[in-house]
C-alpha atoms as a PDB file:
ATOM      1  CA  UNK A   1     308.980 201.564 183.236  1.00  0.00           C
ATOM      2  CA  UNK A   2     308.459 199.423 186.234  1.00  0.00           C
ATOM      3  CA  UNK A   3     304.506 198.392 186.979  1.00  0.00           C
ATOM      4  CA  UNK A   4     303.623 198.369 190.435  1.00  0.00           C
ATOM      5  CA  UNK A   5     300.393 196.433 191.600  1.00  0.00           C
ATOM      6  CA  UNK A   6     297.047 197.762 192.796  1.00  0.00           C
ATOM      7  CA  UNK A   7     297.106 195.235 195.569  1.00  0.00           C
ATOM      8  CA  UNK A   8     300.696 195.616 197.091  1.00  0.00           C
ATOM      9  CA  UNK A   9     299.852 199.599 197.052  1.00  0.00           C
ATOM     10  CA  UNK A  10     296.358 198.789 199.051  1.00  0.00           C
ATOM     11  CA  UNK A  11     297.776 196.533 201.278  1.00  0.00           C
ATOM     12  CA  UNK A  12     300.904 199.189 202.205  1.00  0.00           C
ATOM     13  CA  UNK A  13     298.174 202.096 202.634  1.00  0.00           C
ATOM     14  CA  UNK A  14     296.166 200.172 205.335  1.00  0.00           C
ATOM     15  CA  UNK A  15     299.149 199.424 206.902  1.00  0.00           C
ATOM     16  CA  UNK A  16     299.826 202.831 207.060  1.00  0.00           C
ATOM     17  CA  UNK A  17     296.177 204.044 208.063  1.00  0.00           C
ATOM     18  CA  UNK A  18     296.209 200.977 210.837  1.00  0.00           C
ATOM     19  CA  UNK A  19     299.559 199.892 212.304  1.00  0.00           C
ATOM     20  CA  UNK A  20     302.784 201.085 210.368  1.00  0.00           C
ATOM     21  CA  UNK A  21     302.313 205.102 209.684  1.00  0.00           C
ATOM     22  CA  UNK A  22     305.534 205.023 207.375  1.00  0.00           C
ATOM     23  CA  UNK A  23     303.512 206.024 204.666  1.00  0.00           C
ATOM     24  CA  UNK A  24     304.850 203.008 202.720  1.00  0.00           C
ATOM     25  CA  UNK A  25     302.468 203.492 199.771  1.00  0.00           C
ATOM     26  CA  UNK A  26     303.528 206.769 198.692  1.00  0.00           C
ATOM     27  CA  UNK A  27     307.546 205.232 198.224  1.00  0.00           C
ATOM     28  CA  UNK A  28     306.648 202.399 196.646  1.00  0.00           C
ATOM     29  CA  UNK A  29     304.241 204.284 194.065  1.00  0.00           C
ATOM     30  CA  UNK A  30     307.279 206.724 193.250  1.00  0.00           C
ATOM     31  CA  UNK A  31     306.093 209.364 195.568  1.00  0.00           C
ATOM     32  CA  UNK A  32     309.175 210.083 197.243  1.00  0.00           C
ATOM     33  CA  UNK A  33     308.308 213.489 198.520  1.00  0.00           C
ATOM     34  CA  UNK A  34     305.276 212.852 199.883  1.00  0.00           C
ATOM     35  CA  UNK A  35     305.928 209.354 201.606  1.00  0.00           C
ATOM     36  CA  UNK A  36     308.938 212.164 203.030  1.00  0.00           C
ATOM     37  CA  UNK A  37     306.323 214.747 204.003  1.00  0.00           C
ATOM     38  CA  UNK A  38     303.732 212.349 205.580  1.00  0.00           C
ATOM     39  CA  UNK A  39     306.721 210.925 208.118  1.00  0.00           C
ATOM     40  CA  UNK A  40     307.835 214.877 208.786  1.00  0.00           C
ATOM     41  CA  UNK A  41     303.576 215.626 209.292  1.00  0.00           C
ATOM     42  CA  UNK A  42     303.450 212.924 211.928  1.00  0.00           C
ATOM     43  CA  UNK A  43     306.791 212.714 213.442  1.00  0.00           C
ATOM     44  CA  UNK A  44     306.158 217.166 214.384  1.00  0.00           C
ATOM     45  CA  UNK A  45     302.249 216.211 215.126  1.00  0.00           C
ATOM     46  CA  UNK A  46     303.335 213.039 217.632  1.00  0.00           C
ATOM     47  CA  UNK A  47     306.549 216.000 219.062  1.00  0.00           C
ATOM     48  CA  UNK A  48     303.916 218.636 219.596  1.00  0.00           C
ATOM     49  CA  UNK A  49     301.160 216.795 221.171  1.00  0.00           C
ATOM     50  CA  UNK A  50     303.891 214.951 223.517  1.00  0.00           C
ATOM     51  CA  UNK A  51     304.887 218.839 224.155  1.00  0.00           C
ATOM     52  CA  UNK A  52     301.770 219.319 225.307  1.00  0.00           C
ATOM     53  CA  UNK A  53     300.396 216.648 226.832  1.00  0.00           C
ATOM     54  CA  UNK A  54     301.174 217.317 230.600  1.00  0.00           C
ATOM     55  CA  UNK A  55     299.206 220.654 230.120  1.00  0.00           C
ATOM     56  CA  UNK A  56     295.907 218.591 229.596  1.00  0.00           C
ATOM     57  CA  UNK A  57     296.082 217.410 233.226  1.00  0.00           C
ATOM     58  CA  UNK A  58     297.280 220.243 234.947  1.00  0.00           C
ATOM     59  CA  UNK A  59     296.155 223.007 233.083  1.00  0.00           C
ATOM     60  CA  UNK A  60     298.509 225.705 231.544  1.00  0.00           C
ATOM     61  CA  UNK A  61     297.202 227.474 228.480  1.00  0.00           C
ATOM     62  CA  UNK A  62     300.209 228.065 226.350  1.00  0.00           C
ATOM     63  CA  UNK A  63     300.977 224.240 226.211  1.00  0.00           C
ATOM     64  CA  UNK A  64     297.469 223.182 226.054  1.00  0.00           C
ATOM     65  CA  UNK A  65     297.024 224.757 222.718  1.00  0.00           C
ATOM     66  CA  UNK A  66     300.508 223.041 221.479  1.00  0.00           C
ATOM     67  CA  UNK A  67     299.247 220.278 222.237  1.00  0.00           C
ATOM     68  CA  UNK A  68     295.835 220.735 220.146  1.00  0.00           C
ATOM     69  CA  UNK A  69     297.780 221.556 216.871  1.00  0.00           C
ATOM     70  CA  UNK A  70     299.788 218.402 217.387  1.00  0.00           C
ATOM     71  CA  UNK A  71     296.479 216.768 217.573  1.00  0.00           C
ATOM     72  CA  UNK A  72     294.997 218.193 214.451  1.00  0.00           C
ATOM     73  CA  UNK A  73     298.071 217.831 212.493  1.00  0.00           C
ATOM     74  CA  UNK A  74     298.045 214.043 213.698  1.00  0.00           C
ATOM     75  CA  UNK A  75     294.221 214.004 212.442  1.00  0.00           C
ATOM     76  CA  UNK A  76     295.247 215.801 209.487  1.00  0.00           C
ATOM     77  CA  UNK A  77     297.689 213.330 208.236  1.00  0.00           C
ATOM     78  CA  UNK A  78     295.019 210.425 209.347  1.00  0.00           C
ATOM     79  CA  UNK A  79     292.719 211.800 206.311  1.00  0.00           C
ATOM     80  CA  UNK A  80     295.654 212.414 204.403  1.00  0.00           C
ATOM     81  CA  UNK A  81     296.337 208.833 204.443  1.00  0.00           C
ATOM     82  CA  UNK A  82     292.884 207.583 204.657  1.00  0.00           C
ATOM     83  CA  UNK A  83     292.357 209.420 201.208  1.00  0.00           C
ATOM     84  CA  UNK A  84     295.389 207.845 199.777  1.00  0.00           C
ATOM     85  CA  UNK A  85     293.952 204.500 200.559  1.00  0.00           C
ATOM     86  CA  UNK A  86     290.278 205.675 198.650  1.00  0.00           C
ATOM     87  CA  UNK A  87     292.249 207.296 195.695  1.00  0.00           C
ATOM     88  CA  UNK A  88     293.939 203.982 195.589  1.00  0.00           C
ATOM     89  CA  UNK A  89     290.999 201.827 195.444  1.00  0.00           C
ATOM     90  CA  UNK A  90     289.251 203.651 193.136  1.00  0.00           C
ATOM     91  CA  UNK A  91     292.051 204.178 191.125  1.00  0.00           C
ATOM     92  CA  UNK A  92     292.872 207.961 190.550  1.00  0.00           C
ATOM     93  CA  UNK A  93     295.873 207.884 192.394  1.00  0.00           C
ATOM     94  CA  UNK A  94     298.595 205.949 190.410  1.00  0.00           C
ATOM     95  CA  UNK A  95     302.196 205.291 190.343  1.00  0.00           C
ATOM     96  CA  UNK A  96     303.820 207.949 189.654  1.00  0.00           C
ATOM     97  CA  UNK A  97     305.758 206.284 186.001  1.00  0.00           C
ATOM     98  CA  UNK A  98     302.607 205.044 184.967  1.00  0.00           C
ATOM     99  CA  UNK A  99     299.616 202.230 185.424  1.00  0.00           C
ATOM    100  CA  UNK A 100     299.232 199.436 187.449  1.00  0.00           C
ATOM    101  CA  UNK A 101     299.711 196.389 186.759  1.00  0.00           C
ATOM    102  CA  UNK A 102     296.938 194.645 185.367  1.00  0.00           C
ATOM    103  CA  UNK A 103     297.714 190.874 185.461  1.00  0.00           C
ATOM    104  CA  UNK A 104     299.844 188.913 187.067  1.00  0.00           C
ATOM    105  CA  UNK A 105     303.266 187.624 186.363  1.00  0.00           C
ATOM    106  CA  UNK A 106     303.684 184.972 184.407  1.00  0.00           C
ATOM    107  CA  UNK A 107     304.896 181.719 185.921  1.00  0.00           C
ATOM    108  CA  UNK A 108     307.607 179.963 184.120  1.00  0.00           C
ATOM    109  CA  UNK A 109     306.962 177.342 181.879  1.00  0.00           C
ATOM    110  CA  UNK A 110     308.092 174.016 183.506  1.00  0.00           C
ATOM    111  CA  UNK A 111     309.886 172.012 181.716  1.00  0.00           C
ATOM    112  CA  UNK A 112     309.057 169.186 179.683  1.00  0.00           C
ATOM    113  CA  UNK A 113     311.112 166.065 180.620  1.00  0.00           C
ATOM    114  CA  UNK A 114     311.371 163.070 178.511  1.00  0.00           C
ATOM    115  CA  UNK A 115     311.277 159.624 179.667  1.00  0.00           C
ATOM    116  CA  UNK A 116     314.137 157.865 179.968  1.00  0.00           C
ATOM    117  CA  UNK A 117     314.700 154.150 178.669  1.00  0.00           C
END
């Protein structure tokens, strides 16, 4: 059983809320299928919206509402991950094999050295 810490997982799940949507987190808690699902949620939400997006400007209907369920799937997996980040921090979402590491490694002893004559 492999401990994972509290603060790596944090740190990955803002980086996924704020600048790297890989959904980093969920992998490196064990959560293969869901890190999996998160990247297939916002690679089709960032397709359909792209789809779409012309329509916004010049006005076609069919496209226009494409490009709204792109946009609420994208906002959909923004509280998806936002909530991953809270369940996180409050701790009811944990690696998947178990609990977090509670205390940090132990450094290794150094050495004793005796003087020489």
């Amino acid at each position: 059983m492999q401990h994972r810490s509290r603060a790596v997982a944090i740190i990955l799940a803002v980086l996924s809320v704020s600048y790297l949507p890989l959904s980093l987190h969920n992998f490196y808690l064990g959560y293969y299928g869901r890190g999996a699902a998160a990247i297939a949620l916002l690679l089709v939400g960032i397709f359909l919206l792209a789809l779409g997006f012309p329509s916004l400007f010049f006005g076609t209907g069919s496209l226009m509402a494409i490009s709204f369920v792109g946009l609420a799937m994208l906002a959909g997996w923004f509280l998806w991950q936002l909530s991953d980040l809270v369940r996180i921090i409050t701790g009811s979402l944990k690696p998947r094999d178990g609990e977090y590491n509670h205390r940090a490694p132990a450094a290794s002893p150094i050495p004793e050295t005796q003087p020489t004559r």
